[in-house]
Protein backbone atom coordinates (compact mmCIF):
# COMPACT_ATOMS: atom_id res chain seq x y z
CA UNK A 1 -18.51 25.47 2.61
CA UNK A 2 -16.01 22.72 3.98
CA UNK A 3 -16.97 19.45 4.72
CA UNK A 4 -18.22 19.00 8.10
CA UNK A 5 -21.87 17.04 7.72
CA UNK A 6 -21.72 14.41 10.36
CA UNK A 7 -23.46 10.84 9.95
CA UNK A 8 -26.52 10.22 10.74
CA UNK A 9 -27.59 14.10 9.52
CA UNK A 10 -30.19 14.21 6.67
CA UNK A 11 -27.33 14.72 3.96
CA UNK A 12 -24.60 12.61 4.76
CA UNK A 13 -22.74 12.42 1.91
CA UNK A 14 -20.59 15.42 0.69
CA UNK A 15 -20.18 16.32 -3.00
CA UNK A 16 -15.73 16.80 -4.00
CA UNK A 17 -14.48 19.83 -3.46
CA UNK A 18 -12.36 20.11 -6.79
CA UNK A 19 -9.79 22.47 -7.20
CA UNK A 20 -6.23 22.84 -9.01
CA UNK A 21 -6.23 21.20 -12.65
CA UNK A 22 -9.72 21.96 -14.34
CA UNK A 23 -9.92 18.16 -15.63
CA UNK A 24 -10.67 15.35 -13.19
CA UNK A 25 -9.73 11.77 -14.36
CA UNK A 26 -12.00 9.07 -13.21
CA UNK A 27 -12.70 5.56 -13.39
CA UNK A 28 -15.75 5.01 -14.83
CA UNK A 29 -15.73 1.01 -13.10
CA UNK A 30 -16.38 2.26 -10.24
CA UNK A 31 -20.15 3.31 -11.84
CA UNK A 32 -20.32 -0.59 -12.50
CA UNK A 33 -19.22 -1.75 -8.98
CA UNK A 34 -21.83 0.67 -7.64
CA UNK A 35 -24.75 -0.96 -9.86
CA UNK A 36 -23.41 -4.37 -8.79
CA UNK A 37 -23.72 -3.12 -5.56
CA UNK A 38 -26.85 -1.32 -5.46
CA UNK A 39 -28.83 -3.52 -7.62
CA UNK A 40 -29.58 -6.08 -5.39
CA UNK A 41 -31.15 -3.78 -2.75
CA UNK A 42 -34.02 -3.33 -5.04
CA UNK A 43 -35.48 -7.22 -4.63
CA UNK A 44 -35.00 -7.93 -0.94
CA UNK A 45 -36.92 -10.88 0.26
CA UNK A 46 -40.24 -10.06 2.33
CA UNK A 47 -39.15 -12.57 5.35
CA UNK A 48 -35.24 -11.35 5.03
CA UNK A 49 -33.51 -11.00 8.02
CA UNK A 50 -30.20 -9.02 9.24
CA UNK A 51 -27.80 -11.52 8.33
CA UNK A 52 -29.40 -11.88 4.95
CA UNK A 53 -28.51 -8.30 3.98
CA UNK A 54 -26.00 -6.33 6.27
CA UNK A 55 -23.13 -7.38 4.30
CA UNK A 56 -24.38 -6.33 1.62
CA UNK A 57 -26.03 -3.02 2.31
CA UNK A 58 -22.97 -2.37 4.23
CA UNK A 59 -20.95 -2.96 0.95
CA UNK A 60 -23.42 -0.71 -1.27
CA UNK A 61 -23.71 2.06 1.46
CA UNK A 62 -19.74 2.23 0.86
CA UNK A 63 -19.96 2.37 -2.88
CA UNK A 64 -21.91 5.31 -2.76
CA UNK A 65 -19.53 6.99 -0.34
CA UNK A 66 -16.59 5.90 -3.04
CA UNK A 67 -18.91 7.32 -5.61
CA UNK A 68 -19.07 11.05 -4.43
CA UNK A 69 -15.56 11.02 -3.51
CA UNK A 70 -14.29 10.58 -6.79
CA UNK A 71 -17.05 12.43 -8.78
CA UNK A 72 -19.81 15.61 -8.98
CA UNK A 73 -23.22 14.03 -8.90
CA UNK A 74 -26.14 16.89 -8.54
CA UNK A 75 -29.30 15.55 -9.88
CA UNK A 76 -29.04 11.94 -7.58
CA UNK A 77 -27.30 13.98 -4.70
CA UNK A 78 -30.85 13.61 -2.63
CA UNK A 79 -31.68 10.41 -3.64
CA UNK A 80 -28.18 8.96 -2.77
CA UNK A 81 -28.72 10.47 0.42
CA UNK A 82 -31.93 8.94 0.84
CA UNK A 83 -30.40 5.78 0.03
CA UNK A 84 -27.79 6.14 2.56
CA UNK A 85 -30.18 6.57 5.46
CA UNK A 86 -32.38 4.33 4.97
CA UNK A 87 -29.37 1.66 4.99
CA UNK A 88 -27.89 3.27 8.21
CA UNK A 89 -31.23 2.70 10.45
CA UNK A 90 -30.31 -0.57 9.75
CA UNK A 91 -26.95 -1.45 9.53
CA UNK A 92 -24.14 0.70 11.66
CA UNK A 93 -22.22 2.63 9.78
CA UNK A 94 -19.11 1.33 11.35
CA UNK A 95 -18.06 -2.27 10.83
CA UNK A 96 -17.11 -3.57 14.06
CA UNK A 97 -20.39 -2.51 15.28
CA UNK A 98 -22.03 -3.95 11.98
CA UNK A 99 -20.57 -7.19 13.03
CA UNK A 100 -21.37 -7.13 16.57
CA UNK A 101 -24.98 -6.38 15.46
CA UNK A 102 -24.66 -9.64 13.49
CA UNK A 103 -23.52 -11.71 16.28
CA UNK A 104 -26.13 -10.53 18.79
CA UNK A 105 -29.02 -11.75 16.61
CA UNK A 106 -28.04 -15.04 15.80
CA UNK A 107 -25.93 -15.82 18.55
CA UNK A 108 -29.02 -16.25 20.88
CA UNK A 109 -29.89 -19.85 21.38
CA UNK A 110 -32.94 -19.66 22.75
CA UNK A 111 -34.43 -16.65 20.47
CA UNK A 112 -34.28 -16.71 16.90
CA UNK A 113 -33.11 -13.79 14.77
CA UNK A 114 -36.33 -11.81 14.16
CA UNK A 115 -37.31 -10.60 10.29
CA UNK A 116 -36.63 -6.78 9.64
CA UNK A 117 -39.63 -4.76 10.43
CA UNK A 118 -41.61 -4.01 7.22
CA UNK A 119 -41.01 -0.34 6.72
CA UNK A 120 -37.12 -0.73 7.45
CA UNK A 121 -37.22 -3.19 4.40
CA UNK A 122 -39.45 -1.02 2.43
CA UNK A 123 -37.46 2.04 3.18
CA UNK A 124 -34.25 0.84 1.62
CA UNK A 125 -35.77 -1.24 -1.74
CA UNK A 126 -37.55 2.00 -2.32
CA UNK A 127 -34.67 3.79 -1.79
CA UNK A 128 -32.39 2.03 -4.02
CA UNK A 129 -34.92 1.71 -6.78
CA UNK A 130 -35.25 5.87 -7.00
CA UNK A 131 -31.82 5.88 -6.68
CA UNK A 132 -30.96 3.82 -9.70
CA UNK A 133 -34.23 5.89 -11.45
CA UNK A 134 -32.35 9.41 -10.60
CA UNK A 135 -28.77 8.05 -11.68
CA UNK A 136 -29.97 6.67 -14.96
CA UNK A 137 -31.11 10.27 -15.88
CA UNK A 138 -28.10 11.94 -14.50
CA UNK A 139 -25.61 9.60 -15.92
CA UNK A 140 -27.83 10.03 -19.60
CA UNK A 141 -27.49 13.22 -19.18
CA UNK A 142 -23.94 13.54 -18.20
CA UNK A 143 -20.95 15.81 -19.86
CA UNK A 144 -18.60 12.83 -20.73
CA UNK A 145 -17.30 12.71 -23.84
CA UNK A 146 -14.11 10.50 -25.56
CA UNK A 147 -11.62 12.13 -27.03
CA UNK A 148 -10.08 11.00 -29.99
CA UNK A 149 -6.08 9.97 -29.16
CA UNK A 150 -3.24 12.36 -31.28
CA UNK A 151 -1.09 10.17 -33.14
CA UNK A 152 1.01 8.06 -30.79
CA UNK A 153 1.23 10.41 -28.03
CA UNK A 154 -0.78 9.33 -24.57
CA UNK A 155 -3.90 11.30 -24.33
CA UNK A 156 -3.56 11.29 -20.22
CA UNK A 157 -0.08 12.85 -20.85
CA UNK A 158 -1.04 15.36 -23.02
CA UNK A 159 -4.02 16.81 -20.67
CA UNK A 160 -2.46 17.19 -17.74
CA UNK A 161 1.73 16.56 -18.14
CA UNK A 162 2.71 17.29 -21.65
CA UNK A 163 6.45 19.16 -20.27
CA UNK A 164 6.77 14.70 -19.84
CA UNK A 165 7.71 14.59 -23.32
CA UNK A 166 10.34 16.90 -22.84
CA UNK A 167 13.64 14.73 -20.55
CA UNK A 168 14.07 15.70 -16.96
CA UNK A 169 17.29 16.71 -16.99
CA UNK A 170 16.85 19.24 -19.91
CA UNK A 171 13.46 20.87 -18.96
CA UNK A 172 15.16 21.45 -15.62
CA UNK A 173 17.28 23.90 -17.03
CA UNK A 174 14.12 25.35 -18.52
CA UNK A 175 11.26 25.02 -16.43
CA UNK A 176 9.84 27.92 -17.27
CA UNK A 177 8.84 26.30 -20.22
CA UNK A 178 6.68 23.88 -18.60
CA UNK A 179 3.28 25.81 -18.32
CA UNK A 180 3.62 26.84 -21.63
CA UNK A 181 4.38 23.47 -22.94
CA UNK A 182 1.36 21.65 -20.82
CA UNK A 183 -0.80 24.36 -22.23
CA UNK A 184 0.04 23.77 -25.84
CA UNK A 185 -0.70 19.59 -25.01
CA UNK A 186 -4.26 20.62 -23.87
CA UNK A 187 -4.73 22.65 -27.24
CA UNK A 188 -3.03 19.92 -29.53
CA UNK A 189 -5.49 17.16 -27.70
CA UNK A 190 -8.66 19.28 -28.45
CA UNK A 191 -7.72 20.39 -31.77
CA UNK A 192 -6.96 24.61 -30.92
CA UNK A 193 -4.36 23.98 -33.39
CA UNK A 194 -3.29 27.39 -34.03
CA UNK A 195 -2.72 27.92 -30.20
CA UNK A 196 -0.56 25.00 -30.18
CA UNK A 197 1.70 27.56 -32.11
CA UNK A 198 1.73 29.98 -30.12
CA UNK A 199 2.69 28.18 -27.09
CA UNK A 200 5.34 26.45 -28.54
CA UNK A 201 6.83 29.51 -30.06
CA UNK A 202 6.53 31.02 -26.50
CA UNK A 203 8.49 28.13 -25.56
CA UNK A 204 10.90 27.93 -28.13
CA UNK A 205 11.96 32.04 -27.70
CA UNK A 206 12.62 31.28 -24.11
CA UNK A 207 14.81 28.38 -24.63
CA UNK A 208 16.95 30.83 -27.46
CA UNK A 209 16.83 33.65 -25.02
CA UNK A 210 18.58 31.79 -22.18
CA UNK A 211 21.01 29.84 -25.02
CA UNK A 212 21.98 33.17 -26.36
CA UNK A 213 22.42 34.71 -22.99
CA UNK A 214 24.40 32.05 -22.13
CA UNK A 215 27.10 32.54 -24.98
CA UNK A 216 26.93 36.38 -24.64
CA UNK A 217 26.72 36.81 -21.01
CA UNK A 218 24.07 39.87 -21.08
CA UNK A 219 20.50 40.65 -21.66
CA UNK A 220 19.10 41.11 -24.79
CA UNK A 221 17.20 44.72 -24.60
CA UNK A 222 13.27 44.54 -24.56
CA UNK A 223 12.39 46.38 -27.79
CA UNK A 224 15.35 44.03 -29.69
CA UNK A 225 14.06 40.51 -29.03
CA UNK A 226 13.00 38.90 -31.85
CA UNK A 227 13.72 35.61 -33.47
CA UNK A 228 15.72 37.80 -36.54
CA UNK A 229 17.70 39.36 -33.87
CA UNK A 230 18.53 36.15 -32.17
CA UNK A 231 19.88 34.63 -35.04
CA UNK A 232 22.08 37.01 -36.34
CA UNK A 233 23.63 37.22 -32.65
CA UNK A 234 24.01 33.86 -33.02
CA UNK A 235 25.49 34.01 -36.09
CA UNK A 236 28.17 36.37 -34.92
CA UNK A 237 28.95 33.97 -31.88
CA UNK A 238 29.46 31.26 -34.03
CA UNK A 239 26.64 29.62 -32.60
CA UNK A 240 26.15 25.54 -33.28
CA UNK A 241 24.82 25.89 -36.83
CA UNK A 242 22.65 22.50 -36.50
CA UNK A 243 20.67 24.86 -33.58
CA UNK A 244 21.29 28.24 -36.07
CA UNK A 245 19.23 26.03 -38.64
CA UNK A 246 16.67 24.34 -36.92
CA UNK A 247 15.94 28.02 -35.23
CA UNK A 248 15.78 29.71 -38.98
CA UNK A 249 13.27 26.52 -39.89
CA UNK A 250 11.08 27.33 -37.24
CA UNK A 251 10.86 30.93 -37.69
CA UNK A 252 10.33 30.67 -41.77
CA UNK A 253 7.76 27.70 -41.86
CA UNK A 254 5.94 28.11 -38.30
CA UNK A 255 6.40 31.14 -36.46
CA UNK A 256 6.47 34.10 -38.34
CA UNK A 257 3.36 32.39 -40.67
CA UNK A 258 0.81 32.12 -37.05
CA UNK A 259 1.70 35.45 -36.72
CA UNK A 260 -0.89 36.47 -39.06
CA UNK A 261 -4.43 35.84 -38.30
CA UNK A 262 -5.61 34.79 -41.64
CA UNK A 263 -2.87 31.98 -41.06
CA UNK A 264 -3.85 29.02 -39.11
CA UNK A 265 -2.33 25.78 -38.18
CA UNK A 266 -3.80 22.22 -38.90
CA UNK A 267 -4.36 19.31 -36.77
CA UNK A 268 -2.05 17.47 -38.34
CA UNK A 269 0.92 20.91 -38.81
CA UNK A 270 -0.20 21.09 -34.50
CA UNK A 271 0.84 17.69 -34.48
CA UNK A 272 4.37 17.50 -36.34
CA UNK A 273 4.89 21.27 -35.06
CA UNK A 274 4.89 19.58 -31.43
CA UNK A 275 7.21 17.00 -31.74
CA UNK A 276 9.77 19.47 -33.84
CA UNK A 277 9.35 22.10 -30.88
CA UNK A 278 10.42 19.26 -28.34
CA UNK A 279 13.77 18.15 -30.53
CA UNK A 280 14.59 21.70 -30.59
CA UNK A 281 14.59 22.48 -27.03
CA UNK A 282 15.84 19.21 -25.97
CA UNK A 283 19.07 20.17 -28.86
CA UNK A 284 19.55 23.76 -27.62
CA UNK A 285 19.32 22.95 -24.22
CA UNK A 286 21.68 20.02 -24.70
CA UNK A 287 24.35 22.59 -26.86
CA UNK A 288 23.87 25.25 -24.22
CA UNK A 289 25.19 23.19 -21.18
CA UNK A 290 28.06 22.41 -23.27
CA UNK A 291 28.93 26.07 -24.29
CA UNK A 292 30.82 28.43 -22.15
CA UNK A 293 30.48 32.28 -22.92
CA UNK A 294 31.25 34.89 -25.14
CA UNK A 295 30.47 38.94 -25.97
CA UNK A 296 28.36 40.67 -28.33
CA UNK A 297 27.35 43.74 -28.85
CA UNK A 298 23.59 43.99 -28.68
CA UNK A 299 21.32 46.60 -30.67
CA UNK A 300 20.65 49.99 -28.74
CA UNK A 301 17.19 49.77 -26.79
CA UNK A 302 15.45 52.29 -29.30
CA UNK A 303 16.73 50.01 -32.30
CA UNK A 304 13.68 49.14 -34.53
CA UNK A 305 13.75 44.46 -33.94
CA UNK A 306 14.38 42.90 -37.65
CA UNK A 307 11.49 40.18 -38.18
C-alpha cells in the first residue's frame, strides 16, 4: 500500500516502508527528543492560550512525524495518531500559517487573545498522556537488543559493509567476492561461526580461481575444481610460493576441517579465520595483477578432483 494518507485524515501518519538490507540502524536519541517533546503536552495550564503552546505542540507534532519515519511502531500507531490530531485542530500543520495564526491573536489591540476552548485543551493533554502510556509498553516490549562488539572490528561495518575491510582497489578486481564476504561479517557479528567458514572459503576459491586463470589463461573444468587441484596447478606454474603457502594453510587448518559436520568453528577460530581470509585475498589479488600468463594442462572433465 504506498503512502498516500493526506493530513487532516484520521491516520495521518504513515508507518516506513522498509526494504533492501534486513537491518535498520537507528538513533535511539531521537526516542529522547520525542519525550522532551511530548512530555510537556501532558500539564498544559487550564487558562493557556495559543501563544503559550503552538510552538511547542508544533515542535512535538514534528517529533512524532520524525519518529515514524525512521522506525516501525505498531502498538502506539493509533495513539500517535490520536495525538497528532488533536494538535492539528489547533495548530496548522504548516508553519507559516502556524505563525500567522500567532500574529492574528495577539496582534489585535483592542481584543485580547482568547484562552483555548476547554475540550481543544483536553483533547491534546489526554492525547499525549495515552500516548506516552501506549509507547512505554511498546518500547518495554520492543525487539532491541546490543550486540556484543568482535574484537577490534566496527560492529556497524561488519552488519552491513564487511567487503570495507577488504581495499578498494583489490576487491575491485574481485567483486564478486563482496556478497559473500558481507555475509560472512553478519555471521562472525552474531556468532554463526561455522558459516563464517564457509563464506570465506567461498571467497577465498574465487579469488584462486581467477589467480590461476590468470597465469594459465583457461578454465579450470567443473568436476576438477578443488583447492588440491589448484595448488598443484600452481605448483607447476611456478606460482608465488608465499600465495602457494598461505593457500595450503588454509586448506589444511580451515577448509577441508568445516567440511565435515561434526567440525565446527569457534568464535574466536571465526574471528582470526576472518582477518587471515582478508590478507589472503588482498596478497593474491595483489600477486595476480602483477603476473602475466602462462599454460597448463588441466585434468580431463571426467577426472576424479584430488581433496
Amino acid at each position: 500500500m504506498k503512502n498516500k494518507l493526506a493530513l487532516g485524515a484520521k491516520f495521518p501518519l504513515v508507518m516506513p516502508r522498509r526494504g533492501g538490507l534486513p537491518v535498520i540502524k537507528v538513533s535511539e536519541f531521537k526516542l529522547y527528543e520525542l519525550a522532551i517533546a511530548v512530555h510537556p503536552l501532558t500539564t498544559v495550564p487550564e487558562h493557556a492560550k495559543y501563544s503559550d503552546v503552538w510552538y511547542a505542540w508544533f515542535t512535538a507534532r514534528t517529533e512524532l512525524q520524525t519518529l515514524f519515519h525512521h522506525r516501525q511502531l505498531n502498538f502506539c500507531y493509533e495513539a500517535a495518531n490520536k495525538l497528532y490530531n488533536a494538535i492539528t485542530v489547533v495548530v496548522p500543520t504548516e508553519w507559516q500559517e502556524a505563525f500567522d495564526k500567532l500574529l492574528g491573536l495577539t496582534n489585535q489591540q483592542d481584543t485580547p487573545e482568547p484562552e483555548l476552548q476547554f475540550i481543544q485543551r483536553h483533547n491534546t493533554v489526554e492525547a499525549a498522556k495515552e500516548f506516552e502510556t501506549v509507547l512505554r509498553t511498546e518500547l518495554n516490549n520492543a525487539n532491541t537488543y546490543f550486540i556484543d562488539p568482535k574484537g577490534a572490528h566496527d560492529t556497524s561495518a561488519l552488519l552491513v559493509n564487511a567487503s570495507a575491510h577488504i581495499p578498494k582497489h583489490i576487491l575491485l578486481e574481485v567483486k564478486e567476492i563482496e556478497q559473500d564476504i558481507d555475509q560472512a561479517g553478519r555471521c562472525l557479528l552474531f556468532d554463526n561461526s561455522t558459516a563464517v567458514g564457509f563464506h570465506l572459503m567461498r571467497a577465498i576459491e574465487t579469488v584462486i580461481y581467477k589467480y590461476l586463470k590468470n597465469l594459465s589463461g583457461k578454465d579450470t573444468p567443473v568436476k576438477s575444481r578443488s583447492w588440491g587441484v589448484y595448488i598443484k596447478a600452481l605448483k607447476k606454474l611456478n606460482a608465488e610460493k608465499k600465495v602457494i603457502g598461505t593457500i595450503e594453510h588454509i586448506k589444511d587448518t580451515y577448509r577441508n576441517p568445516i567440511l565435515h559436520p561434526e567440525v565446527s568453528l569457534t568464535p574466536d577460530d571465526a574471528q582470526v579465520l576472518f582477518g587471515l581470509a582478508v590478507s589472503a585475498i588482498v596478497q593474491i589479488v595483489g600477486v595476480m595483477k602483477a603476473t602475466k600468463g602462462a599454460t597448463i594442462a588441466f585434468p580431463a572433465t571426467g577426472t576424479i578432483a584430488l581433496p
